[in-house]
N, C-alpha and C. Protein backbone atom coordinates (compact mmCIF):
# COMPACT_ATOMS: atom_id res chain seq x y z
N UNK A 1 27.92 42.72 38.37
CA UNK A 1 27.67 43.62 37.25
C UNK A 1 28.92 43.63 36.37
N UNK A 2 29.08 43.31 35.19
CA UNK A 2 29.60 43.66 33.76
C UNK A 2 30.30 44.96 33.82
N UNK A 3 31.45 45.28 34.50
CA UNK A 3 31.34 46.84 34.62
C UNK A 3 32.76 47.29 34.13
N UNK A 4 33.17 48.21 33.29
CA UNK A 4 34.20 48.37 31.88
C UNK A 4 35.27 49.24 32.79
N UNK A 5 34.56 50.29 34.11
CA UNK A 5 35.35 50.78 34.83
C UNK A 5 36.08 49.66 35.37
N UNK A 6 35.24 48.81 36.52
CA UNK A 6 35.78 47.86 37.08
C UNK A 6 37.01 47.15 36.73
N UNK A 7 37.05 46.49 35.41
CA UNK A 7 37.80 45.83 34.45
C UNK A 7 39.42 46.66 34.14
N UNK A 8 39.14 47.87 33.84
CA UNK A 8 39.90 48.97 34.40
C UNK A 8 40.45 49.52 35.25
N UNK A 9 39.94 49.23 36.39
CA UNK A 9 40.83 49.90 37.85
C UNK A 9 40.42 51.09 37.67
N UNK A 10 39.36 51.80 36.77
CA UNK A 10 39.36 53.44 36.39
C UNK A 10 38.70 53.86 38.05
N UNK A 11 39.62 54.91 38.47
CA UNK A 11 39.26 55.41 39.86
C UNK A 11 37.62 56.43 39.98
N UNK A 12 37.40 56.86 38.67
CA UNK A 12 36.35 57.77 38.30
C UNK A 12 35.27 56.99 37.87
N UNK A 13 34.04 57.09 38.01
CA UNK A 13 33.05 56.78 37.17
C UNK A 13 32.63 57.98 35.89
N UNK A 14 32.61 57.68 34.72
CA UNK A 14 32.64 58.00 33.40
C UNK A 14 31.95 57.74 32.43
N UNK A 15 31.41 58.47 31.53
CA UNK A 15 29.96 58.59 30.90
C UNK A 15 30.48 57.22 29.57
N UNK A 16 31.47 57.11 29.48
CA UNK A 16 31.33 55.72 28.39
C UNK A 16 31.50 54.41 29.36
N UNK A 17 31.45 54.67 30.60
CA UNK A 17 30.85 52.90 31.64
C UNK A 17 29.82 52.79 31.41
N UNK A 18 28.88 53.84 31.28
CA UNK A 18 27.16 53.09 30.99
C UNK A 18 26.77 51.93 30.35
N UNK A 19 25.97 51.55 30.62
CA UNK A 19 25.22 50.20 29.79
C UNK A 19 24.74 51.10 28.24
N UNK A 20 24.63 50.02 27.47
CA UNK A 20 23.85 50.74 26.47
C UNK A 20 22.42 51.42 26.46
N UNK A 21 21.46 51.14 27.85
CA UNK A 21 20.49 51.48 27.91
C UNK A 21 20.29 52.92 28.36
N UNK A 22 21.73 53.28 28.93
CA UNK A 22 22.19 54.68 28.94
C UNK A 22 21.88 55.00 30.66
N UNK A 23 21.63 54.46 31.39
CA UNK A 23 20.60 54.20 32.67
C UNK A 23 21.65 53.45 33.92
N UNK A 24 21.94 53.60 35.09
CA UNK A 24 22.69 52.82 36.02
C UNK A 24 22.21 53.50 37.36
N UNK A 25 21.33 52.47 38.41
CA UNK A 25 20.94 52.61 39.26
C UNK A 25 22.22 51.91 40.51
N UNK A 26 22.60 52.73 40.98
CA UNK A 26 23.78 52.53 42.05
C UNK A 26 23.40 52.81 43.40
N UNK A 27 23.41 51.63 44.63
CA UNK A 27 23.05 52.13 45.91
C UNK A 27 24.25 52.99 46.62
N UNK A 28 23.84 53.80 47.64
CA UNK A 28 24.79 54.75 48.23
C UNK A 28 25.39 54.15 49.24
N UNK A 29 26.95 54.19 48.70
CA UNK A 29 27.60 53.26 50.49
C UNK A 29 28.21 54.64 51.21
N UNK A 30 28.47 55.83 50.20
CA UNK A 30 29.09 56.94 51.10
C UNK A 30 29.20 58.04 50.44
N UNK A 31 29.39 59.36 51.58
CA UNK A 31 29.89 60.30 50.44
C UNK A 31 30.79 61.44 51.16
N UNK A 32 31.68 61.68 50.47
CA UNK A 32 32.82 61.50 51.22
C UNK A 32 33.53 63.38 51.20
N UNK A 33 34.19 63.75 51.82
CA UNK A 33 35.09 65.29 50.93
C UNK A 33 36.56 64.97 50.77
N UNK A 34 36.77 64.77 49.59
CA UNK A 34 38.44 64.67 48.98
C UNK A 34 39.18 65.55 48.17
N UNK A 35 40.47 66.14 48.49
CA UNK A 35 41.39 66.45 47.55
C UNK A 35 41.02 65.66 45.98
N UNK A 36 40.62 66.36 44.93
CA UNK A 36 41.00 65.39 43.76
C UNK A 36 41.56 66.48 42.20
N UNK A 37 42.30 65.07 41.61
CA UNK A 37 43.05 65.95 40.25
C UNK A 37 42.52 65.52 39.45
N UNK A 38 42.37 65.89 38.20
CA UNK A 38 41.48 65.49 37.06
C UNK A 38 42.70 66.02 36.07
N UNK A 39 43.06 65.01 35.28
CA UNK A 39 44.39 65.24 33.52
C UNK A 39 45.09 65.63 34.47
N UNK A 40 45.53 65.80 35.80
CA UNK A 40 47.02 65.94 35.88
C UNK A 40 46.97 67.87 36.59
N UNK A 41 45.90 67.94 36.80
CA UNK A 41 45.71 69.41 36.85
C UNK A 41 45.92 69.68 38.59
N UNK A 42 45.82 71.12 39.27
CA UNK A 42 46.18 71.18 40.54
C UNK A 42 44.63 70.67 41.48
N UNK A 43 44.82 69.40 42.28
CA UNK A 43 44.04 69.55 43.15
C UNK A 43 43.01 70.03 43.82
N UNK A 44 41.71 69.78 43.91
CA UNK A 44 40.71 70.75 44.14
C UNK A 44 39.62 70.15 45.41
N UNK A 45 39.35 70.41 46.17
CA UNK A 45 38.25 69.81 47.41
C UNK A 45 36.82 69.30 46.41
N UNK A 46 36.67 67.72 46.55
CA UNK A 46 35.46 67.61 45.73
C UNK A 46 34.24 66.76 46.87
N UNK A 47 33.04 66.74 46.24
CA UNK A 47 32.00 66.16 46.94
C UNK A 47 32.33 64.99 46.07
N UNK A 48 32.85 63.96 46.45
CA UNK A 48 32.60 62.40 46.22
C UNK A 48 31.75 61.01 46.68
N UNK A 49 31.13 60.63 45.92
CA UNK A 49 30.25 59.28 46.08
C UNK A 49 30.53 58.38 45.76
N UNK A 50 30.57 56.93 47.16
CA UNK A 50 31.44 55.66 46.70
C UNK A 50 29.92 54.86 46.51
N UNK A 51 29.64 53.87 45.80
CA UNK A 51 29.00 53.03 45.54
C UNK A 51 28.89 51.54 46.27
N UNK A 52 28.07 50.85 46.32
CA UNK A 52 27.94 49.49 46.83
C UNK A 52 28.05 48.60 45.74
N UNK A 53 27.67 48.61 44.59
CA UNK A 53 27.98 47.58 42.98
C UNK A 53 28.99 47.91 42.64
N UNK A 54 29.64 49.33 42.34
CA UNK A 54 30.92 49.46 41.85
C UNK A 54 32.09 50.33 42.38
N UNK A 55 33.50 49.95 42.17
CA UNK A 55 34.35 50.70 42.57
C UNK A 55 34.72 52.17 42.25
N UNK A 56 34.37 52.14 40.71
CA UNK A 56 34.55 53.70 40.39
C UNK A 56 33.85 54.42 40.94
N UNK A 57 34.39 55.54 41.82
CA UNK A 57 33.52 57.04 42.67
C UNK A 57 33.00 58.05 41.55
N UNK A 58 32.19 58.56 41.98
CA UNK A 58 31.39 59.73 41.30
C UNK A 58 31.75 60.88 41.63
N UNK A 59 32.56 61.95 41.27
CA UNK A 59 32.87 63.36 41.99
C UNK A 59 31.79 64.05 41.34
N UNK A 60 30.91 64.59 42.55
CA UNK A 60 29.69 65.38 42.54
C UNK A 60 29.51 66.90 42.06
N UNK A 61 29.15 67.37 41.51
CA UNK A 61 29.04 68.86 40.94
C UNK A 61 28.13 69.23 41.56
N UNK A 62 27.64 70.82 41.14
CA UNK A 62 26.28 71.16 41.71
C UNK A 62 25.37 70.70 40.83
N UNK A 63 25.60 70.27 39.95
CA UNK A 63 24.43 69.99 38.69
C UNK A 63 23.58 68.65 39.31
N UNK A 64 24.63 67.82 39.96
CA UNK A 64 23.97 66.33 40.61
C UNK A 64 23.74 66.90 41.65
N UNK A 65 24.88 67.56 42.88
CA UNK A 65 24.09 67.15 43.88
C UNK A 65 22.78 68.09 44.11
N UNK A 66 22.80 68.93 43.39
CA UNK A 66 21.20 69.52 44.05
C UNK A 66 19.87 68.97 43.60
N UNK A 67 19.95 67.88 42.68
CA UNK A 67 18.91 67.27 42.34
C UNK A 67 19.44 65.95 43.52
N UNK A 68 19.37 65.69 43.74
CA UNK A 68 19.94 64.55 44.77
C UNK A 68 19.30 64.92 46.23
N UNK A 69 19.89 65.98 46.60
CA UNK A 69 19.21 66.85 47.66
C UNK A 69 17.66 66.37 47.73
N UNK A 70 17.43 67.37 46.37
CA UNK A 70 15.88 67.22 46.83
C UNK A 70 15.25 66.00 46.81
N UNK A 71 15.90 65.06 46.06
CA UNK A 71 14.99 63.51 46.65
C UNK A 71 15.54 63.04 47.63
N UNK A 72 16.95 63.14 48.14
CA UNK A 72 17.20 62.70 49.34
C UNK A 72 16.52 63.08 50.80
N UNK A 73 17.37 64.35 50.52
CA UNK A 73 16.98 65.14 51.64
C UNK A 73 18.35 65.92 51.76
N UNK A 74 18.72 66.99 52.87
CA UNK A 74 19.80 67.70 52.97
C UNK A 74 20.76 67.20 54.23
N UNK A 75 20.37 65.92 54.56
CA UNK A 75 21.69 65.01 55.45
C UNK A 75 22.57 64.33 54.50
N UNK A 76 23.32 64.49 54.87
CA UNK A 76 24.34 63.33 53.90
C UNK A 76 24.34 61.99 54.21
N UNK A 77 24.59 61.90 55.72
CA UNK A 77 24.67 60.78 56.37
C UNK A 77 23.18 59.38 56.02
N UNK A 78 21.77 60.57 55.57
CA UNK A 78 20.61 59.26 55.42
C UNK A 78 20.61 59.01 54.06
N UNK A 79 21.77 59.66 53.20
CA UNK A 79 21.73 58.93 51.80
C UNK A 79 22.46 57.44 51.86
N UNK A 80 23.35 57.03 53.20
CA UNK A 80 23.91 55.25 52.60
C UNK A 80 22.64 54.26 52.51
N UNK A 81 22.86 53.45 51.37
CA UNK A 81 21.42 52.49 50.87
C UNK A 81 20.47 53.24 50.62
N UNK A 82 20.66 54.53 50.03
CA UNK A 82 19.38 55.00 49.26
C UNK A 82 20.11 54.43 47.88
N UNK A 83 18.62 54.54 46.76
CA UNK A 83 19.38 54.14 45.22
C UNK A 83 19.07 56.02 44.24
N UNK A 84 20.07 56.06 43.28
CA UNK A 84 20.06 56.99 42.51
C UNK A 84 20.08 56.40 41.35
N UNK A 85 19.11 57.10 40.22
CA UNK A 85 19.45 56.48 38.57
C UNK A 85 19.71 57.80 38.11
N UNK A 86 21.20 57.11 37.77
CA UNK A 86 22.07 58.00 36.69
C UNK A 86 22.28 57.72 35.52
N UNK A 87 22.07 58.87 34.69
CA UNK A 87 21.91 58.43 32.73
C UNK A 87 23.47 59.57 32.22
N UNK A 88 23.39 59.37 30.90
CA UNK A 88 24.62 60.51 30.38
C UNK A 88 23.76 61.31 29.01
N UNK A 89 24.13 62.17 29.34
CA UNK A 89 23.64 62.96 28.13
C UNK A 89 24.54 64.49 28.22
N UNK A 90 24.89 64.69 26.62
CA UNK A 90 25.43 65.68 26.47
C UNK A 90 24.99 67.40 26.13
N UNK A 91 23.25 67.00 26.68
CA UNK A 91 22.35 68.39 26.73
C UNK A 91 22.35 69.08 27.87
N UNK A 92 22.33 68.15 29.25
CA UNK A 92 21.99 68.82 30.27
C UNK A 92 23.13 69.55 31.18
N UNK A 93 23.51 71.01 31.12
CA UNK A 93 25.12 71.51 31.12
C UNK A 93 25.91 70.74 31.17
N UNK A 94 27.06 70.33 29.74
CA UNK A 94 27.85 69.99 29.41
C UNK A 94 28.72 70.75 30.44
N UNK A 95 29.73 70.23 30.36
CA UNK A 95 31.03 70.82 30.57
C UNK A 95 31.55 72.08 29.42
N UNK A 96 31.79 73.57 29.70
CA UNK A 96 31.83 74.09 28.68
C UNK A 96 32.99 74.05 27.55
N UNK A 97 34.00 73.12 28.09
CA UNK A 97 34.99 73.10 27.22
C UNK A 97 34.94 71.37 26.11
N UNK A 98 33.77 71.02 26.93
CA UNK A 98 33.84 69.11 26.23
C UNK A 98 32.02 69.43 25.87
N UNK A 99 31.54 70.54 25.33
CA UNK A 99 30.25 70.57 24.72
C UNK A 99 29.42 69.24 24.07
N UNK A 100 30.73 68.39 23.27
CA UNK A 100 30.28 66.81 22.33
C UNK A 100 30.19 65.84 23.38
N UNK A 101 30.97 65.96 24.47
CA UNK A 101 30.89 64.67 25.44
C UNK A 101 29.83 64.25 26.17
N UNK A 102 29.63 63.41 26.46
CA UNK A 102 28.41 63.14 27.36
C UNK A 102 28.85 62.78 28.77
N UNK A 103 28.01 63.77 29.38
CA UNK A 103 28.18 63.89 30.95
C UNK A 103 26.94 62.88 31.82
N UNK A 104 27.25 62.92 33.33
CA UNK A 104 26.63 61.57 34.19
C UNK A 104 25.67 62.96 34.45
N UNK A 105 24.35 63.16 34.45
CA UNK A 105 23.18 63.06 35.68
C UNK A 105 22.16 62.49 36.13
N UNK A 106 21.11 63.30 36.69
CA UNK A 106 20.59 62.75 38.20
C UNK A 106 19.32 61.97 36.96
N UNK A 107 19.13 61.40 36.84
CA UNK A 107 17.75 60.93 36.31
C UNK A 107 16.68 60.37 37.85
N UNK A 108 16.83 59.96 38.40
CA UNK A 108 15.77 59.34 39.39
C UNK A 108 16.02 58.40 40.18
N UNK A 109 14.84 57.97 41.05
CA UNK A 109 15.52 57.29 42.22
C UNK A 109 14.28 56.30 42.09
N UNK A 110 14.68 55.01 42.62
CA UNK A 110 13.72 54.03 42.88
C UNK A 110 13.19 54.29 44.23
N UNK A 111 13.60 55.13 45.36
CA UNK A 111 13.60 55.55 46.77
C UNK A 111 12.24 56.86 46.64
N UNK A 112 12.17 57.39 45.22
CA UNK A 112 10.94 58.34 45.25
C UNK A 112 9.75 57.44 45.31
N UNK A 113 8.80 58.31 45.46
CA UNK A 113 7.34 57.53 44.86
C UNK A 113 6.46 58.82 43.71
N UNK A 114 6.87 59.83 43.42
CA UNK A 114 6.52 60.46 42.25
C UNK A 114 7.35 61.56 41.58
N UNK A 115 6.64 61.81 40.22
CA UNK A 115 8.10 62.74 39.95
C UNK A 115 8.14 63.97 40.53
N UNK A 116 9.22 64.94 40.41
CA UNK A 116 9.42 65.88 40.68
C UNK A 116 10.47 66.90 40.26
N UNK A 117 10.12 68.34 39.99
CA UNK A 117 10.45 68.92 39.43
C UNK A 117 12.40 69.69 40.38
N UNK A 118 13.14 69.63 39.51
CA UNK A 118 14.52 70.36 40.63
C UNK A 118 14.66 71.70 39.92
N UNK A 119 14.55 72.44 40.74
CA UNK A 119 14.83 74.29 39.67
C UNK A 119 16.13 74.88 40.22
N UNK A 120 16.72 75.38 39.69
CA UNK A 120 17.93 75.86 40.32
C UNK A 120 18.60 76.92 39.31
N UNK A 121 19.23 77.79 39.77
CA UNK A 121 19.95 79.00 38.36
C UNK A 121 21.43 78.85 38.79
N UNK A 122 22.21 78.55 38.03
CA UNK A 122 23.53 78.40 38.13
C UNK A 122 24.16 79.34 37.34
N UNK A 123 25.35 79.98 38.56
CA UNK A 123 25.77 81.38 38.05
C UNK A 123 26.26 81.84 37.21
N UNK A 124 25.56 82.38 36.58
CA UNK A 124 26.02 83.19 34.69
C UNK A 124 25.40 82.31 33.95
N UNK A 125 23.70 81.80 34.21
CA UNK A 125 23.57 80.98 33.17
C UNK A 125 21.86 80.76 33.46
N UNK A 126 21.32 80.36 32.47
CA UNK A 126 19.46 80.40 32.54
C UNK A 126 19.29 79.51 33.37
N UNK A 127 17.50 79.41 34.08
CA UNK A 127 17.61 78.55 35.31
C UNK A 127 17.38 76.73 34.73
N UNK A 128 17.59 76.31 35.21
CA UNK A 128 17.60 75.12 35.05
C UNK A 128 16.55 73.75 36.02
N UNK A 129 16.34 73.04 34.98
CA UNK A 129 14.76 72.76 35.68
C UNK A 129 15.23 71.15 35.00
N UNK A 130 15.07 70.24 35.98
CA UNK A 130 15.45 68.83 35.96
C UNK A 130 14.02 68.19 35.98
N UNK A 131 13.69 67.15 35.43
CA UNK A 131 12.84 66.41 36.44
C UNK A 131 12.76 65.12 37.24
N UNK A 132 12.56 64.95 37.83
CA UNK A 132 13.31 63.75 38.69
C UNK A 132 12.34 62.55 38.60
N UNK A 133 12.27 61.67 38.57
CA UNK A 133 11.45 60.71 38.38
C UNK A 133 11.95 59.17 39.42
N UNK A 134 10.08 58.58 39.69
CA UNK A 134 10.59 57.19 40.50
C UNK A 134 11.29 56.41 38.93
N UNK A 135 12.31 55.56 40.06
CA UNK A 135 12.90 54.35 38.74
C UNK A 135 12.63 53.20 39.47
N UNK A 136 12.62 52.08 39.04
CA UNK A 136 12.66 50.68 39.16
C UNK A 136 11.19 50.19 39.08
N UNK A 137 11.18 49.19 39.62
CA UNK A 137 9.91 48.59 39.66
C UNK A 137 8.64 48.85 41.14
N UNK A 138 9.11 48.94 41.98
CA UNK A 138 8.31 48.97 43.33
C UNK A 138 7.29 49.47 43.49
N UNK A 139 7.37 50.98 42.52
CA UNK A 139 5.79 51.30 42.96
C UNK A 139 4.99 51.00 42.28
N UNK A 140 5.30 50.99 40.58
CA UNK A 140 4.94 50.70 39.67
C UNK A 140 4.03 49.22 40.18
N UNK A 141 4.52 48.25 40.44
CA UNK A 141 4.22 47.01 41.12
C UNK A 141 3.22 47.40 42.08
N UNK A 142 3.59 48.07 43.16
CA UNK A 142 1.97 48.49 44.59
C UNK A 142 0.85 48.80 43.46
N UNK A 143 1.30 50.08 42.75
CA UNK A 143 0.13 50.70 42.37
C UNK A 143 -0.87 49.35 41.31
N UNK A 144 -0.10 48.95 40.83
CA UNK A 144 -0.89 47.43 40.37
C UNK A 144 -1.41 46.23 41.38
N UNK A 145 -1.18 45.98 42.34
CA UNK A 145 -2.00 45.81 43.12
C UNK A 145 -2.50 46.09 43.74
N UNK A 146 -2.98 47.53 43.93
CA UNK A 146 -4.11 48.15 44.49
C UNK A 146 -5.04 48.40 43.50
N UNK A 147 -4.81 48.07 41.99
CA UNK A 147 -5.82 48.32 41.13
C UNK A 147 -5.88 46.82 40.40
N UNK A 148 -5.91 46.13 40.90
CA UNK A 148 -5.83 44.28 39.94
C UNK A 148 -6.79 43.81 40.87
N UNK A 149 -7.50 43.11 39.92
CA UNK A 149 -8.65 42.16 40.14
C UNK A 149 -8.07 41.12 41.31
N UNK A 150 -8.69 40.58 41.62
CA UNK A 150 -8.56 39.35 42.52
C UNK A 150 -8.03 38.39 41.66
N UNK A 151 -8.54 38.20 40.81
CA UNK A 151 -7.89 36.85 40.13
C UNK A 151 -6.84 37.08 39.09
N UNK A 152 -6.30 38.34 39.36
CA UNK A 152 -4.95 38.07 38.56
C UNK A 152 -3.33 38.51 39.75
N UNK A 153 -3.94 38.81 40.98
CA UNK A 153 -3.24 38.89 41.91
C UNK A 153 -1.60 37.77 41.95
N UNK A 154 -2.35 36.21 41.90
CA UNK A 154 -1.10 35.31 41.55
C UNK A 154 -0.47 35.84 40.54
N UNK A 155 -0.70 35.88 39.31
CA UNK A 155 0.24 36.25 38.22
C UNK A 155 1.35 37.49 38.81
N UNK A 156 0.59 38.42 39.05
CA UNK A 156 1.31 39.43 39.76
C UNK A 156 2.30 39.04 40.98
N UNK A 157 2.14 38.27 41.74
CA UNK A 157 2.82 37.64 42.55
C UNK A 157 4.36 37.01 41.66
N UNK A 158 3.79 35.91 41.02
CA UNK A 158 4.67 35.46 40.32
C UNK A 158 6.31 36.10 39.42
N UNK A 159 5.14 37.69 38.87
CA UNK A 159 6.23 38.42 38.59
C UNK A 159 6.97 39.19 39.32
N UNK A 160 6.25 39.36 40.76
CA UNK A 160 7.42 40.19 42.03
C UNK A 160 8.74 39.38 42.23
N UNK A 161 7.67 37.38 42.14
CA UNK A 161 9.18 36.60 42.57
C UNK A 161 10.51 36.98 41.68
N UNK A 162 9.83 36.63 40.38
CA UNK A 162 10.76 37.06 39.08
C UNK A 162 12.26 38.40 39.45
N UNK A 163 10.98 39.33 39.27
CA UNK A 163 11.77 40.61 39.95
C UNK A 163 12.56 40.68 40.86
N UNK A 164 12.78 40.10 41.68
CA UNK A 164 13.54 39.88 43.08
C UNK A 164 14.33 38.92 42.58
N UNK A 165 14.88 37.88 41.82
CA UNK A 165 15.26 36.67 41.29
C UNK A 165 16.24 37.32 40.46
N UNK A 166 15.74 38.79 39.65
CA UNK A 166 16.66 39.13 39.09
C UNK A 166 17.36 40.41 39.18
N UNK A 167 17.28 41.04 40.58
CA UNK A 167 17.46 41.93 41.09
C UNK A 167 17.05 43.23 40.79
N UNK A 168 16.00 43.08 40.20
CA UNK A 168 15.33 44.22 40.16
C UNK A 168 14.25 44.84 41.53
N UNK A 169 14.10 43.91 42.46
CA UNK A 169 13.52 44.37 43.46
C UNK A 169 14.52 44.26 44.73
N UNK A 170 14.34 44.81 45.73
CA UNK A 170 15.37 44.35 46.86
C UNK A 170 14.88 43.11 47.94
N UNK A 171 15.31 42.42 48.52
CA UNK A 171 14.19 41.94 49.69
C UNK A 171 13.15 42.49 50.59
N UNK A 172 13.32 44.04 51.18
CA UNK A 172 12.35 44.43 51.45
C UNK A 172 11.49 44.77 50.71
N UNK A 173 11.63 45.51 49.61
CA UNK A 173 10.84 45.85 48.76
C UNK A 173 10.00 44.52 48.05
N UNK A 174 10.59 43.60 48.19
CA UNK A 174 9.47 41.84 47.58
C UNK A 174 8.65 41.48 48.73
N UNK A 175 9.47 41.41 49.84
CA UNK A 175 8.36 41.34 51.08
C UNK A 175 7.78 42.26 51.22
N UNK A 176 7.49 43.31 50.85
CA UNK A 176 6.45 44.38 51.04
C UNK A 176 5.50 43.97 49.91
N UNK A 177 5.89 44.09 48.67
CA UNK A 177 5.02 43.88 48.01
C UNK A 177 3.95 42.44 47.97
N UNK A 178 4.84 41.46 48.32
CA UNK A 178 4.01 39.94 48.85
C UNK A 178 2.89 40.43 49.67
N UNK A 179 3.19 41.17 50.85
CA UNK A 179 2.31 41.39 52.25
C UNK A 179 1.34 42.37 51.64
N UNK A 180 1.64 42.88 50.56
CA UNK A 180 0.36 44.00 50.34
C UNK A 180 -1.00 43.06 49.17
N UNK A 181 0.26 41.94 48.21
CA UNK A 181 -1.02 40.81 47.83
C UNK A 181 -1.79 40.28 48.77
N UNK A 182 -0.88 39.37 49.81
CA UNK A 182 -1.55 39.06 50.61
C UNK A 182 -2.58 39.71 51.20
N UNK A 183 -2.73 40.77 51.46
CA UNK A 183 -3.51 41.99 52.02
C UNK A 183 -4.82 41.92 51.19
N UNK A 184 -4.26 41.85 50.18
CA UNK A 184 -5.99 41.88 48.97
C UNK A 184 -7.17 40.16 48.63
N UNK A 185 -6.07 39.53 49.23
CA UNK A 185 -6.74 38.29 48.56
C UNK A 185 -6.26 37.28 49.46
């Protein structure tokens, strides 16, 4: 991956690394509790997430991790090799002192299979209602072959190989989807 932190040595992951599509699906290698400083300021205990594509860590707020939670689950330990899609936007609680900046959240997981709503009230402030959505290709893909004709099954095939070729699918997720064509035809 093309990655501007990387290139950088930047220890943080940061809302101007995004792609232009505004979108970055990152698998989970860990998540960790660290001392961390931000501008030079005193030290503070943070929830941190290391990545498997990139080096820059994610220090977790409550704004991510409780949408995270609920598609994960509340172990920490069964989030390594789950995937999260994270977007930036400067609507969904900013930081109150960087209101113009654009901040990292939870957009969705390729690990869901439908959307879902995260509600939560954060203190001194209206409640807040996320919605979480599947990302990538996988189901999108099943649910098309459980509704495709017989004779366009190959084509569909063809584009799982694609998908997997260009990492948009994982290996299990291509061998699943192969075995479920196979299954129809």
């Amino acid at each position: 991956m093309d990655f501007v932190g990387d290139l950088m040595n930047e220890p943080w992951l940061k809302a101007y690394m995004f792609p232009a599509n505004n979108r970055m699906t990152l698998t989970v290698k860990s998540v960790r509790r660290a001392e961390v400083s931000f501008d030079g300021k005193e030290q503070q205990l943070q929830t941190v997430m290391c990545f498997e594509e990139i080096s820059p860590e994610l220090t977790l707020s409550k704004v991510n991790i409780i949408p995270i939670i609920k598609m994960l689950g509340n172990d920490v330990k069964t989030w390594q090799g789950k995937r999260i899609t994270f977007y930036t936007t400067n609507q969904v609680m900013p930081h109150p002192m960087r209101k113009d900046e654009p901040c990292i959240r939870v957009y969705g997981s390729p690990d869901i299979e439908r959307e879902m709503d995260c509600e939560w009230t954060p203190p001194k402030r209206r409640k807040l209602v996320q919605k979480l959505r599947p990302t990538g290709y996988y189901h999108a893909a099943s649910r098309l072959i459980k509704e495709a004709e017989p004779d366009k099954l190959e084509a569909i095939r063809r584009k799982v190989d694609d998908l997997v070729k260009a990492g948009d699918l994982t290996a299990e997720e291509h061998k699943s989807l192969i075995a479920q064509i196979a299954s129809r035809g």
